[in-house]
Protein backbone atom coordinates (compact mmCIF):
# COMPACT_ATOMS: atom_id res chain seq x y z
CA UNK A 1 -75.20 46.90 -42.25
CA UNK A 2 -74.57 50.13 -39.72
CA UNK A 3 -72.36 52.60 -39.49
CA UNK A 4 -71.60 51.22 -36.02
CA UNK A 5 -70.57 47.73 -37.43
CA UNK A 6 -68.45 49.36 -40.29
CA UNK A 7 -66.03 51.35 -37.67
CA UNK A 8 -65.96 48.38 -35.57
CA UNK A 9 -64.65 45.64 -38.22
CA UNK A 10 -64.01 47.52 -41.62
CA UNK A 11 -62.22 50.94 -39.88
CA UNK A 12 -61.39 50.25 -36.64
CA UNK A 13 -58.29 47.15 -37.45
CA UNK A 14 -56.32 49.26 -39.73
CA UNK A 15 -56.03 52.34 -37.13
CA UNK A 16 -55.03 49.46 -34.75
CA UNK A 17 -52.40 48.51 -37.15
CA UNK A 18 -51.31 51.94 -37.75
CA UNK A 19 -50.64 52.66 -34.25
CA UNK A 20 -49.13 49.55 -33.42
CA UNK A 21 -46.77 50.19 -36.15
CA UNK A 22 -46.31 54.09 -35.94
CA UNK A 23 -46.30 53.45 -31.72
CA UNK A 24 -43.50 51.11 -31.60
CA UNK A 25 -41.44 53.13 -34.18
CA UNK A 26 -42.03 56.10 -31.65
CA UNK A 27 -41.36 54.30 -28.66
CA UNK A 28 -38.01 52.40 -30.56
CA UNK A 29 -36.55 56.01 -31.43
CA UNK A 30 -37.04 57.82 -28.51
CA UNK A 31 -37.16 55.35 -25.80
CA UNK A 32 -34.60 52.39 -26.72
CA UNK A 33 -33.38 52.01 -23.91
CA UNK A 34 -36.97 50.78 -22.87
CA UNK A 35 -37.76 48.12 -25.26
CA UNK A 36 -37.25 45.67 -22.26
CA UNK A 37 -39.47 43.82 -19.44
CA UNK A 38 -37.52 45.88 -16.73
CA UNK A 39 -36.09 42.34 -15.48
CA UNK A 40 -37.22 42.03 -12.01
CA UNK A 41 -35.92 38.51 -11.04
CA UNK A 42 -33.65 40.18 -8.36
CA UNK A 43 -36.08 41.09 -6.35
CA UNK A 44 -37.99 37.95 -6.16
CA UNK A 45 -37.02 34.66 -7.87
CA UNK A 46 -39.79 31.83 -6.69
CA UNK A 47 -42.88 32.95 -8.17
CA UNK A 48 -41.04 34.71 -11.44
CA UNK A 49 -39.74 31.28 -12.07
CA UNK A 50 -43.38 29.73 -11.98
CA UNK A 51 -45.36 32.12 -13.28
CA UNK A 52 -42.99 33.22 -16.04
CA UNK A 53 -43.12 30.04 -18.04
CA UNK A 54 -46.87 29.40 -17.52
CA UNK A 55 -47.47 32.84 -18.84
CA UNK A 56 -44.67 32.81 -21.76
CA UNK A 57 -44.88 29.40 -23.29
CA UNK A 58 -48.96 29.32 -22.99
CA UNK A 59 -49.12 32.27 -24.44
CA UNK A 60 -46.60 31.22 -27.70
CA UNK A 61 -49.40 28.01 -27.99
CA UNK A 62 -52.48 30.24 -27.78
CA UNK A 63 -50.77 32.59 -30.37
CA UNK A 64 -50.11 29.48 -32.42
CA UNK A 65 -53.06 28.43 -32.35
CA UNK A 66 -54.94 31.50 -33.27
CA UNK A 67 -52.97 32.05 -36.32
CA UNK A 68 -53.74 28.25 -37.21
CA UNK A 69 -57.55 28.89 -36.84
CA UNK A 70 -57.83 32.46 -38.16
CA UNK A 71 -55.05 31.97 -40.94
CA UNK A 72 -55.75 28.19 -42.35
CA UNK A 73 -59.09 27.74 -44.62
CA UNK A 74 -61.58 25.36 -43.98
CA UNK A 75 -61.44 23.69 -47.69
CA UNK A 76 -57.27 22.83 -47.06
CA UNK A 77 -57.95 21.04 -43.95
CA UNK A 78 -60.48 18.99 -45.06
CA UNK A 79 -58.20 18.16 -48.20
CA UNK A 80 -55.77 17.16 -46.12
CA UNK A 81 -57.96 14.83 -44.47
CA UNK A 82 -58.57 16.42 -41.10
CA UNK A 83 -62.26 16.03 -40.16
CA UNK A 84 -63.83 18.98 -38.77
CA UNK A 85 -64.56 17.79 -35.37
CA UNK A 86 -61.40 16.15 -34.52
CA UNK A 87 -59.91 19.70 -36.00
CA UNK A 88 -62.40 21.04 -33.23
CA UNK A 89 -61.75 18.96 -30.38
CA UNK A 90 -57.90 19.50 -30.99
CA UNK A 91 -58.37 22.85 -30.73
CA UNK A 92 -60.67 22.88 -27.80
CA UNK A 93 -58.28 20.42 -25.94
CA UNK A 94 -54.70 22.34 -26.79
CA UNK A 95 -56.42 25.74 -26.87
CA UNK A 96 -57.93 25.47 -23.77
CA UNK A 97 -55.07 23.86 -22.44
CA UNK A 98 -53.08 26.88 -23.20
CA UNK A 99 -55.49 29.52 -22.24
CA UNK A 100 -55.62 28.11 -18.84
CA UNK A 101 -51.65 28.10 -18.60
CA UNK A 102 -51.27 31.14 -19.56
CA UNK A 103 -54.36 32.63 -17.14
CA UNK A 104 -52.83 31.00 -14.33
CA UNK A 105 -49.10 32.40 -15.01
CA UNK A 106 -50.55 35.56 -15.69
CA UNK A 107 -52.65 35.16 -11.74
CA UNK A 108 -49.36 34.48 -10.23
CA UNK A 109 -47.22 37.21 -11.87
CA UNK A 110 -49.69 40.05 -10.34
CA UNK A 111 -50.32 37.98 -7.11
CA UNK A 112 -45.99 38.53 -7.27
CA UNK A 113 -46.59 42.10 -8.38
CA UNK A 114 -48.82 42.94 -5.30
CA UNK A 115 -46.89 41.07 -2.86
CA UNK A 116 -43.55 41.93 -3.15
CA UNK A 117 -43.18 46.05 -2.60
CA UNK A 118 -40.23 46.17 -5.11
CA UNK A 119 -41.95 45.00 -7.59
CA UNK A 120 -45.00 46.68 -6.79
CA UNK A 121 -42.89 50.03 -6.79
CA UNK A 122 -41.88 49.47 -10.44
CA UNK A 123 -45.41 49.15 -11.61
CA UNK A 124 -45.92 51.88 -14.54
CA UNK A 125 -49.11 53.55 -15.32
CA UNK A 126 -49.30 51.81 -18.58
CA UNK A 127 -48.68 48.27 -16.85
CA UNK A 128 -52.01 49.12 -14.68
CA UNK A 129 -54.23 49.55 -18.13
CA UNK A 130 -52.84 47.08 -19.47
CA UNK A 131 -53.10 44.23 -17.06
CA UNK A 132 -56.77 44.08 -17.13
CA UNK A 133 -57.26 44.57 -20.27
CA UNK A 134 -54.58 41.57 -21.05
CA UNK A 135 -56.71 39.42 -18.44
CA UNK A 136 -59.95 40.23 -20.01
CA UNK A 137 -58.97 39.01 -22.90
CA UNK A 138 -57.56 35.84 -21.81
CA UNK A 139 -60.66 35.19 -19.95
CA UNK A 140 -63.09 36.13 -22.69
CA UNK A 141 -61.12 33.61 -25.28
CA UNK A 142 -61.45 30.99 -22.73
CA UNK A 143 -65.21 31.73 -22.47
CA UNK A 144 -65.77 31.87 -26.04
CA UNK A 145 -63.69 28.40 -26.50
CA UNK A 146 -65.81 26.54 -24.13
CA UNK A 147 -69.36 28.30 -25.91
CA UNK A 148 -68.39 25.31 -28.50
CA UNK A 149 -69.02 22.71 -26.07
CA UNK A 150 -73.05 24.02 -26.08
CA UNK A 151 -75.13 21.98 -29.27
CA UNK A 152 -74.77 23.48 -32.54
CA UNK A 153 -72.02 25.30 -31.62
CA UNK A 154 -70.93 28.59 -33.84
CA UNK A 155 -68.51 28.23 -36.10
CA UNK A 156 -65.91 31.06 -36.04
CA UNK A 157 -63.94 29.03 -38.79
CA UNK A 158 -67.12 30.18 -41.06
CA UNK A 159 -67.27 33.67 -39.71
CA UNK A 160 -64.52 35.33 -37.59
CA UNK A 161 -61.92 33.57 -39.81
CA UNK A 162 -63.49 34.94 -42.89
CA UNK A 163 -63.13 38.85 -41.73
CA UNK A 164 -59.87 38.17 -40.38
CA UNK A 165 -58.31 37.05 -43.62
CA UNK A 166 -60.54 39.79 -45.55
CA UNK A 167 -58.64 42.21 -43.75
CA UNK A 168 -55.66 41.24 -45.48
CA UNK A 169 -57.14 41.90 -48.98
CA UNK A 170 -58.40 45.79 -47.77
CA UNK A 171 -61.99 44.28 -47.98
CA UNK A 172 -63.10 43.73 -45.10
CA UNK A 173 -66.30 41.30 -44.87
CA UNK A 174 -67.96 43.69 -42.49
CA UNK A 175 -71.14 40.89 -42.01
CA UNK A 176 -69.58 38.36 -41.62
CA UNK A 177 -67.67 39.66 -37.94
CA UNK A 178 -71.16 41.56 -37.52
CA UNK A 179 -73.15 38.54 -37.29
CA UNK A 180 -70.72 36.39 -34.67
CA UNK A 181 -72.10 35.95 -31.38
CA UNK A 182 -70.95 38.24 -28.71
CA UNK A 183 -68.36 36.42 -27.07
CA UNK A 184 -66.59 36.50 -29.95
CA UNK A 185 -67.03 40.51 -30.68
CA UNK A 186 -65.97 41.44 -27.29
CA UNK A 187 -62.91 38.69 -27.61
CA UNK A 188 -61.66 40.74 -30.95
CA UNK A 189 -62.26 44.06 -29.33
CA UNK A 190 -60.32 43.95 -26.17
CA UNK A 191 -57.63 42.31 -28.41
CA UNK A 192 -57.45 45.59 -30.77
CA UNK A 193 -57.99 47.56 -27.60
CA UNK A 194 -54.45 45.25 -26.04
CA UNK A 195 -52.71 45.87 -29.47
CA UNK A 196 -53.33 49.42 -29.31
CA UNK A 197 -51.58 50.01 -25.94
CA UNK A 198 -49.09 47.58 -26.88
CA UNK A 199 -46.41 50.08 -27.89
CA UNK A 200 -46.61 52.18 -24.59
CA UNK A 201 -46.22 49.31 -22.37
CA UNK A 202 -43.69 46.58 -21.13
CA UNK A 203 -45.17 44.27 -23.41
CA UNK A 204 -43.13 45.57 -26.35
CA UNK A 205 -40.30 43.78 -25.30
CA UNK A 206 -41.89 41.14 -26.92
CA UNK A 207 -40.50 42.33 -30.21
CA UNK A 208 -36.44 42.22 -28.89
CA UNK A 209 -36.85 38.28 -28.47
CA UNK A 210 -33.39 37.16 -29.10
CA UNK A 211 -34.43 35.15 -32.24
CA UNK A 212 -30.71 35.60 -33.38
CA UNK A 213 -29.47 32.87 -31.07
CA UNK A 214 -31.01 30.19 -33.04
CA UNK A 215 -28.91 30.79 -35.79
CA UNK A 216 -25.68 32.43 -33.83
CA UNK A 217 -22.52 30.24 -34.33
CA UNK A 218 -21.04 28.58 -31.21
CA UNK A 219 -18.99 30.68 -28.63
CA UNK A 220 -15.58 28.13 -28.70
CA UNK A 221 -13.74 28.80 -25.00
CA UNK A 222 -10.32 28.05 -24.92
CA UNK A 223 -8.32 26.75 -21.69
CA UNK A 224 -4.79 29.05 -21.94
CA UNK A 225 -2.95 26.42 -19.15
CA UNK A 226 -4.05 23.20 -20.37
CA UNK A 227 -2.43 23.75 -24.10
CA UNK A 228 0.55 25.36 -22.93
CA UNK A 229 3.34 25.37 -20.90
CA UNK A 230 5.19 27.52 -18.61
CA UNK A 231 9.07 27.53 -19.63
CA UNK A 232 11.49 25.93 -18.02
CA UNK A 233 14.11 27.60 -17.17
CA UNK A 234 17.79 25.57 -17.97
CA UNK A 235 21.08 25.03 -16.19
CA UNK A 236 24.20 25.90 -17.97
């Protein structure tokens, strides 16, 4: 195995990780008051409310569903009785699913950004690197999903999986990312190259989701003039 494949898949994920990490500390210290979207909803409400659920939700089931096929073995679905094609066509059929519905949000979100001069106006440098990139990779998922529709498809569950979860263990199986198919190298590259910027853009305000409310107790309102009464005032 090269050089070249060892700082691609046995360096080049931990100095991701690092400055994810060390990036969002840095941007959470000195730029707080940033860790947001920059809400634009009052400047244009139609297409925001389309697009932004397309993008967001999709995106949550294409997450999902990456961490289900990178994360869980081969051996424990098939002990739990899940055949590997109907595991495949489930995940062709949801993941595609989700990769389209999150493309399509993400089309009408910069079709919004480009239309609407407000919004255009509060486009950051970062937000223009990013947005390609964050398309690119959408796009080359997609394209690597439908390569399993070809015969004798490749089996990333036997390959990509493998050096995913060896990255975990700080022994990285180098081959077994170096032998995938293209698609799939390019598809894990522009997603360290999206995780990289990640800190430096608006997409860290994907780390402030307001998981608290799940478990937040009820707000309890209580009407002050329908329990009480004015006094009366009395004769004598």
């Amino acid at each position: 195995m090269n050089h070249l494949h060892t700082a691609l898949w046995g360096v080049l994920p931990y100095l991701v990780v690092a400055l994810l990490v060390m990036g969002t500390a840095w941007r959470y210290r000195y730029d707080r008051f940033g860790f947001t979207t920059r809400s634009s909803q009052l400047h244009e409400h139609r297409l925001l409310s389309v697009g932004g659920p397309l993008f967001h939700y999709g995106l949550l089931f294409v997450v999902a569903g990456h961490a289900m096929g990178l994360l869980v073995p081969e051996s424990l679905t098939e002990r739990l009785g899940v055949h590997e094609w109907l595991y495949h066509v489930n995940a062709l059929a949801v993941g595609g699913t989700a990769g389209l519905a999150t493309l399509t949000g993400l089309g009408i979100l910069l079709f919004r950004r480009l239309r609407v001069p407000a919004v255009r106006a509060a486009t950051s440098r970062s937000d223009r690197a990013v947005y390609p990139i964050l398309a690119t990779v959408l796009l080359s998922g997609l394209f690597a999903t439908a390569t399993t529709l070809v015969p004798d498809p490749y089996d990333y569950r036997r390959g990509v999986a493998i050096w995913f979860r060896s990255l975990f263990t700080l022994d990285p199986d180098v081959p077994a990312m170096a032998h995938a198919p293209l698609a799939y190298q390019a598809h894990a590259l522009l997603g360290m190259a999206l995780f990289a910027l990640w800190p430096f853009s608006r997409l860290v305000h994907a780390f402030t989701a307001p998981v608290g409310y799940v478990a937040r107790p009820y707000v309890v309102y209580r009407s002050r003039g329908a329990s009480t009464r004015a006094p009366t005032a009395s004769r004598r």
